[in-house]
N, C-alpha and C. Protein backbone atom coordinates (compact mmCIF):
# COMPACT_ATOMS: atom_id res chain seq x y z
N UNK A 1 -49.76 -34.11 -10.35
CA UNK A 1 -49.30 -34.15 -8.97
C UNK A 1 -49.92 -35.37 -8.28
N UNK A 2 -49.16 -36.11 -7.70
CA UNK A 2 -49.41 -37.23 -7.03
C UNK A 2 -50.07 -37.15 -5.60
N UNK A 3 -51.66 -36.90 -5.06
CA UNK A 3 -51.88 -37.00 -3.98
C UNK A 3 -52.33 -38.07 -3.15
N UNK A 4 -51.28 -39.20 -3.75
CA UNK A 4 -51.63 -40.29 -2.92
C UNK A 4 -51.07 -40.34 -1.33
N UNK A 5 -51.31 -41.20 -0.45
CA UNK A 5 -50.88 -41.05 1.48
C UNK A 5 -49.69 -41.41 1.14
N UNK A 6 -48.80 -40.56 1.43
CA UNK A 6 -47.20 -40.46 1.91
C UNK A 6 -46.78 -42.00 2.37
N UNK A 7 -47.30 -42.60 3.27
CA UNK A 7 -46.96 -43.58 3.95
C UNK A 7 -47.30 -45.21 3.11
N UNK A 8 -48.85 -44.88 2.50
CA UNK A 8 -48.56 -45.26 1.52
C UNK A 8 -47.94 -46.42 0.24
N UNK A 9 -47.18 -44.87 -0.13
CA UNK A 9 -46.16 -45.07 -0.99
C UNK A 9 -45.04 -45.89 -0.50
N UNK A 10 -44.78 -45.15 0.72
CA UNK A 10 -42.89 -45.73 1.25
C UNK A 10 -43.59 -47.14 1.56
N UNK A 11 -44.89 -47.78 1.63
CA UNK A 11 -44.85 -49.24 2.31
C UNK A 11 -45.04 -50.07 1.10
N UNK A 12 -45.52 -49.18 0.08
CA UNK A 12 -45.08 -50.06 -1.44
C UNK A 12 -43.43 -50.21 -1.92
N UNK A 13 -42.91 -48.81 -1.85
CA UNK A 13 -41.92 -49.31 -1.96
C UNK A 13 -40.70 -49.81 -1.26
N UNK A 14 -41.19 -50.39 -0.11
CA UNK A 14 -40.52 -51.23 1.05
C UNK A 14 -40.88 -52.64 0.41
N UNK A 15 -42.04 -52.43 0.47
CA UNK A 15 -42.38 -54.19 -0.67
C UNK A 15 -41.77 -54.55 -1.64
N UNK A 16 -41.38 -53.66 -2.64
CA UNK A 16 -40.57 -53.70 -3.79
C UNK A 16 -39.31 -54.13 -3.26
N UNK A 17 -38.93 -53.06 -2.20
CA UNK A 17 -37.47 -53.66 -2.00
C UNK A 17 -37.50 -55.33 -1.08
N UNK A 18 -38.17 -55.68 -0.63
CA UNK A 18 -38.26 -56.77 0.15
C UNK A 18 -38.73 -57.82 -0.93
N UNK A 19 -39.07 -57.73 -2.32
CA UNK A 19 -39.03 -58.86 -2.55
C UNK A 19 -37.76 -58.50 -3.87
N UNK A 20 -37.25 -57.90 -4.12
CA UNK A 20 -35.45 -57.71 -4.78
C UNK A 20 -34.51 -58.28 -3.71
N UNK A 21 -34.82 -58.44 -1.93
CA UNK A 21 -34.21 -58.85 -1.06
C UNK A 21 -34.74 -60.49 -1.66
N UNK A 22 -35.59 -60.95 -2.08
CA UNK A 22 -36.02 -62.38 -1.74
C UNK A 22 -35.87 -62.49 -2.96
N UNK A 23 -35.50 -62.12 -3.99
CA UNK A 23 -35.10 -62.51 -5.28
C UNK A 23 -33.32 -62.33 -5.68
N UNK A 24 -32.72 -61.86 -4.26
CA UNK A 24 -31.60 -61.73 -4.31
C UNK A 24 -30.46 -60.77 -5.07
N UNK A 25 -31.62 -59.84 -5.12
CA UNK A 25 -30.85 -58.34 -6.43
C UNK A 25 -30.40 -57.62 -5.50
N UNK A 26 -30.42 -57.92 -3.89
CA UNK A 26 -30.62 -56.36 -3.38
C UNK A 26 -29.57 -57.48 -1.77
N UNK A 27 -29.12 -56.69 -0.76
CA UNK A 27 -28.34 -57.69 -0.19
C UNK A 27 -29.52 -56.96 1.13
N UNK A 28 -30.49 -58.02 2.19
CA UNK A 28 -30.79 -57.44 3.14
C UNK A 28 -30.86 -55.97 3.91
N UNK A 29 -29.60 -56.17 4.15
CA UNK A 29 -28.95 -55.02 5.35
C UNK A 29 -29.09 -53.45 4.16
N UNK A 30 -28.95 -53.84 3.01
CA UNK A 30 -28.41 -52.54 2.20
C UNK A 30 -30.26 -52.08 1.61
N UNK A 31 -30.83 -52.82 1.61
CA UNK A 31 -32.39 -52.55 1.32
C UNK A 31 -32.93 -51.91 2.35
N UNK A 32 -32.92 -52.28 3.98
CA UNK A 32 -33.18 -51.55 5.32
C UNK A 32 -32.61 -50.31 4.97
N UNK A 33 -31.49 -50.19 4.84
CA UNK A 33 -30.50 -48.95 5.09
C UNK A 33 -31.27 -48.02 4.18
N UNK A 34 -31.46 -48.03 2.83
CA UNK A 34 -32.20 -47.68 1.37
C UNK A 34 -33.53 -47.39 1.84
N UNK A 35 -34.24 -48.17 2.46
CA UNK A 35 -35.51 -47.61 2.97
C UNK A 35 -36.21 -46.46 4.18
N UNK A 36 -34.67 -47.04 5.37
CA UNK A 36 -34.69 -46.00 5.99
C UNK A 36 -34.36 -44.50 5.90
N UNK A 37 -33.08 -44.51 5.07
CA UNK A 37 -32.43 -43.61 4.63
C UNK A 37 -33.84 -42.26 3.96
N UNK A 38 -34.38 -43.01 2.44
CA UNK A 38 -35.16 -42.53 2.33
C UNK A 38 -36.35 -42.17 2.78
N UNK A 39 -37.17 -42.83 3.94
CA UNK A 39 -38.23 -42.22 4.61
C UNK A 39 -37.64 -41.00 5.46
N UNK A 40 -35.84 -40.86 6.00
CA UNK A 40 -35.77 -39.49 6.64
C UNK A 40 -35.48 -38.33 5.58
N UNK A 41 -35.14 -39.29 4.32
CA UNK A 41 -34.82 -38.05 3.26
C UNK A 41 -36.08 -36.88 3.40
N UNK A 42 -37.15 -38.24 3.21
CA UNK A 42 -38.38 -37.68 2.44
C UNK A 42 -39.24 -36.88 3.84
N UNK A 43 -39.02 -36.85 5.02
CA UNK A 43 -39.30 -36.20 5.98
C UNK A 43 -40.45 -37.08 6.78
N UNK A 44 -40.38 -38.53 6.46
CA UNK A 44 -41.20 -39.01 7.12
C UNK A 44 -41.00 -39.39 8.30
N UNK A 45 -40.20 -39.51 8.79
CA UNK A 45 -39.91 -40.06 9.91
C UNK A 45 -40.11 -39.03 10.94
N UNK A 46 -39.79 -37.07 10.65
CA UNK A 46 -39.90 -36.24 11.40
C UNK A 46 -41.69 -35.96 11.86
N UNK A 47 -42.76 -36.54 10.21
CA UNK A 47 -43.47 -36.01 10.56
C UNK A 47 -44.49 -37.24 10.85
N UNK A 48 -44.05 -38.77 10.78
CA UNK A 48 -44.91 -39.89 11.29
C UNK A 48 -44.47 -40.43 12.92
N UNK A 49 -43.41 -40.20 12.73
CA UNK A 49 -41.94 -41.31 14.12
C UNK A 49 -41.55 -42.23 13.62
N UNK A 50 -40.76 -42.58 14.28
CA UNK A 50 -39.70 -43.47 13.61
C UNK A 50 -40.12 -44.85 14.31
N UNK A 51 -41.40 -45.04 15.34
CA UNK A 51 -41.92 -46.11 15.60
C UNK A 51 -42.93 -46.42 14.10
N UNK A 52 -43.68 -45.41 13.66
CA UNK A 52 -44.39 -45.91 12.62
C UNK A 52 -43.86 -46.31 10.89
N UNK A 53 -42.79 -45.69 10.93
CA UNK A 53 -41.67 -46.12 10.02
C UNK A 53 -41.59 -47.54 10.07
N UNK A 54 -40.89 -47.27 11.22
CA UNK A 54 -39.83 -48.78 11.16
C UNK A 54 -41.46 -50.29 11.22
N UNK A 55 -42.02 -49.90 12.00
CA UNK A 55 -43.16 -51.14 11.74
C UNK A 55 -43.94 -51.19 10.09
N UNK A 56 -43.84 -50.11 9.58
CA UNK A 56 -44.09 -50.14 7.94
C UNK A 56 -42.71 -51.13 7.69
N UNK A 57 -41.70 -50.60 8.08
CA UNK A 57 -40.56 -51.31 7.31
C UNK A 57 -40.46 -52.97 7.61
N UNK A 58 -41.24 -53.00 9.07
CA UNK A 58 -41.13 -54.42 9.62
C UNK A 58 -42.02 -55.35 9.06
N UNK A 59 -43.04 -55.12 8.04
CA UNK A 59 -44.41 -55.55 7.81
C UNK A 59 -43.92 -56.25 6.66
N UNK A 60 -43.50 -54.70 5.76
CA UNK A 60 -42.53 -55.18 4.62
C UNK A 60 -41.99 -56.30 4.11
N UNK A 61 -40.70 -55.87 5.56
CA UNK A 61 -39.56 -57.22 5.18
C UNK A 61 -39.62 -58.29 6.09
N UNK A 62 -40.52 -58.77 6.84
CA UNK A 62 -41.22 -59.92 7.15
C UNK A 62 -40.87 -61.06 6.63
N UNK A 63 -39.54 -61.93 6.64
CA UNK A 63 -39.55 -62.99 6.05
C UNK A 63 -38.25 -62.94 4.44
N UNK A 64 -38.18 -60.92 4.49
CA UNK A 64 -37.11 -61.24 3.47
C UNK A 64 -36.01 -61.44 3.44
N UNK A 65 -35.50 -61.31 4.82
CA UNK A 65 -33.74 -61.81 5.39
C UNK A 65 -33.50 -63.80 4.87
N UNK A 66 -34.68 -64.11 5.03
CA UNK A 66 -34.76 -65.52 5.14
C UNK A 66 -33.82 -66.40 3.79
């Protein structure tokens, strides 16, 4: 069982997806959507906010639209 911090995880794998955005596997807009999507899957957003989400997500992709 994995008891690593919830939050975490989703800001590793926001990184992952932000650099598949900067390596061009992944199209911007559809990596946001993929990340957000899954932090409400996973109930984070009900139990962090969706201000601390989205600035994980902003930290992330910092530079990967570019």
């Amino acid at each position: 069982m994995n008891s690593r911090d919830p939050l975490a995880i989703f800001s590793e794998r926001c990184r992952t997806l932000a650099t598949r955005v900067q390596n061009k596997q992944v199209p911007f807009i559809e990596a946001i959507d993929l990340a957000y999507s899954s932090a409400d899957f996973a109930g984070l957003i009900e139990s962090y906010g969706d201000d601390r989400i989205q600035e994980l997500m902003a930290s992330a992709f910092m530079g990967a639209a570019q």
